[in-house]
Protein backbone atom coordinates (compact mmCIF):
# COMPACT_ATOMS: atom_id res chain seq x y z
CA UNK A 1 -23.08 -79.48 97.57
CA UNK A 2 -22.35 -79.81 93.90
CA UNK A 3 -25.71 -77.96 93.03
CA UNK A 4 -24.92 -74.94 95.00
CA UNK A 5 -20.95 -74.57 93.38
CA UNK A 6 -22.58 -74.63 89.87
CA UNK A 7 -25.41 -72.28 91.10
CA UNK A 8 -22.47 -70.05 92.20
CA UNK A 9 -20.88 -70.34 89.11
CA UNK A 10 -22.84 -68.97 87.00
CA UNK A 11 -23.84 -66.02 89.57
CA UNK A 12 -21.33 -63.43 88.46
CA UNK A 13 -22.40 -64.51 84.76
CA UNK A 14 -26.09 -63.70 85.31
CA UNK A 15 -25.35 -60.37 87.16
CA UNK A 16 -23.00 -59.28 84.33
CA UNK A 17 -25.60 -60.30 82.01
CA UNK A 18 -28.53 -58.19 83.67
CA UNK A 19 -26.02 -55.26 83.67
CA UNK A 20 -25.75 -55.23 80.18
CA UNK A 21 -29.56 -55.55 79.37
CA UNK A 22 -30.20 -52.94 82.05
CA UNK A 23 -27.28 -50.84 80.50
CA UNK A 24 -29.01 -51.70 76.98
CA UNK A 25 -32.01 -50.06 78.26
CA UNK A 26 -31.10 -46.77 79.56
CA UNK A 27 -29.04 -46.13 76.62
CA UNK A 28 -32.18 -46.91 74.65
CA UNK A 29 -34.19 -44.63 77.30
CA UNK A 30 -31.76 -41.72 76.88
CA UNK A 31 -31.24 -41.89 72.92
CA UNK A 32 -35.10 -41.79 72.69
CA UNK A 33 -35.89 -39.07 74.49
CA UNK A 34 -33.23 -36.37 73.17
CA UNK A 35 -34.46 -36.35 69.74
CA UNK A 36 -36.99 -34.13 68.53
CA UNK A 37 -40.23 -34.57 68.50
CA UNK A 38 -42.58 -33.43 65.48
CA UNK A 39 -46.13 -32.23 66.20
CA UNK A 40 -48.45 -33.20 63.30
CA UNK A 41 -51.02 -30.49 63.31
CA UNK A 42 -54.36 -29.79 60.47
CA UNK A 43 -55.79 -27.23 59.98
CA UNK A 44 -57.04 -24.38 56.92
CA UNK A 45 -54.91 -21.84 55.72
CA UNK A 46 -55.87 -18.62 56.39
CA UNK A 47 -53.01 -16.78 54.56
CA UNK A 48 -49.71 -17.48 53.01
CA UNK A 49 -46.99 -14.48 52.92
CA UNK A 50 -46.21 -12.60 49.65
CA UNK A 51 -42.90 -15.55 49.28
CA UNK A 52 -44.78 -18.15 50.13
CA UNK A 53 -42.07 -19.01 53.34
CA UNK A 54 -45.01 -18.55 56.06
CA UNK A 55 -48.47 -18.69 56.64
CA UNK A 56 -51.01 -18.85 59.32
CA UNK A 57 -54.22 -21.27 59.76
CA UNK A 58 -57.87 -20.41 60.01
CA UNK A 59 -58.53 -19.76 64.16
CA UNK A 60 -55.12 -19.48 65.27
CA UNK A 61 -52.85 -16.64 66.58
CA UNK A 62 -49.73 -18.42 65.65
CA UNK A 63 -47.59 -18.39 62.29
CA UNK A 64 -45.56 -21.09 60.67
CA UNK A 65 -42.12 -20.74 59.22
CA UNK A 66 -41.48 -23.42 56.33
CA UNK A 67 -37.94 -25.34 56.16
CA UNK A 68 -39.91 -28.16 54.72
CA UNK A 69 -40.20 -31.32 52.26
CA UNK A 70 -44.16 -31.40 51.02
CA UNK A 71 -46.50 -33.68 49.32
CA UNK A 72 -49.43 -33.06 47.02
CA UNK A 73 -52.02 -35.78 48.30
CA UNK A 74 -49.87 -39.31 48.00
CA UNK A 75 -47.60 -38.27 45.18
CA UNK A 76 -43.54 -37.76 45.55
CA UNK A 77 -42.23 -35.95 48.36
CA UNK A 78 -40.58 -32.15 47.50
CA UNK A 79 -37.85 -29.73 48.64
CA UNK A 80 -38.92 -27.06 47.02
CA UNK A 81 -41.43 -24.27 48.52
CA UNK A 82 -45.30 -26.26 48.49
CA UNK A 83 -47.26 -25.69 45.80
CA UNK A 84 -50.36 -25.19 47.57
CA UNK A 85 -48.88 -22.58 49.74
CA UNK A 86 -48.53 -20.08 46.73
CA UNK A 87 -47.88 -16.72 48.02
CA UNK A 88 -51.24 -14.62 49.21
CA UNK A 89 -53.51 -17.36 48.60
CA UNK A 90 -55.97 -19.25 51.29
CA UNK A 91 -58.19 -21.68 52.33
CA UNK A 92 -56.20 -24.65 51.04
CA UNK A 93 -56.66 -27.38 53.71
CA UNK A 94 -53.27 -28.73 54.58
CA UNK A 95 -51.47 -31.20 57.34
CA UNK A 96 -47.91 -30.00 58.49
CA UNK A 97 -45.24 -31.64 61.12
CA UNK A 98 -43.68 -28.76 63.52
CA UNK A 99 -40.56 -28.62 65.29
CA UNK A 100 -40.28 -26.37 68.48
CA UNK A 101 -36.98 -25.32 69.47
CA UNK A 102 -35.53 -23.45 72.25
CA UNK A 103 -33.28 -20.73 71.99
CA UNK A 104 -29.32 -20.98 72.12
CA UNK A 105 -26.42 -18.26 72.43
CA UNK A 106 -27.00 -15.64 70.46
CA UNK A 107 -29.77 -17.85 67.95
CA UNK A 108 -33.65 -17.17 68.54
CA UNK A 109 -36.33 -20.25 68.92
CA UNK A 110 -39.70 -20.90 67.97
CA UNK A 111 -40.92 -23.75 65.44
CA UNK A 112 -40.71 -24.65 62.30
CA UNK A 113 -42.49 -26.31 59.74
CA UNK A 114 -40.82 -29.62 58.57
CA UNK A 115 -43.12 -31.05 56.41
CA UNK A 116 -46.32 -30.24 54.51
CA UNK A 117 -48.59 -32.44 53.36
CA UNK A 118 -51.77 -30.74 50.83
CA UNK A 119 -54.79 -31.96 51.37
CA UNK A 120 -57.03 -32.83 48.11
């Protein structure tokens, strides 16, 4: 009888204890999920706009908007516009992270261009 007191015992300690790992979890779960996620896309540039802010890729309708930090090859990352999106130039091969975002009140979505990455 002993045995199943001490098995008792330690019931409510257990259950408690898989509460807070399960509680651990979604939390985890939930944090995850609600931040955003950045699509890496390549591609060639077909043209960059006269202030070097946007530009568009060889075989693609859509245009990119820049808010972005950049890197020539594996050198220092920059907050400045990229240099190998100078205004009205193309064909510079280049690898870029995009944001999407959805619309809210009165402010418009789309996507924008996080980070830029020039290809050698």
């Amino acid at each position: 009888m002993n045995d199943r007191r001490s098995g008792s015992r330690f019931a409510p300690f257990l259950a408690f204890a898989l509460g807070v790992a399960l509680g651990a979890i979604i939390a985890w779960a939930v944090v995850s999920s609600s931040g955003a996620r950045v699509h890496v896309v390549e591609g060639q540039v077909a043209s960059v706009n006269s202030t070097g802010t946007a530009f568009s890729l060889v075989n693609s309708t859509e245009g990119y908007r820049i808010g972005t930090y950049w890197q020539m090859g594996a050198g220092p990352w920059n907050d400045t516009l990229p240099t190998c999106l100078e205004p009205l130039t193309s064909g510079q091969k280049i690898r870029f992270g995009v944001i999407n975002f959805a619309p809210t009140d009165n402010a418009f979505g789309g996507s924008v261009v996080v980070w830029v990455q020039c290809q050698d």
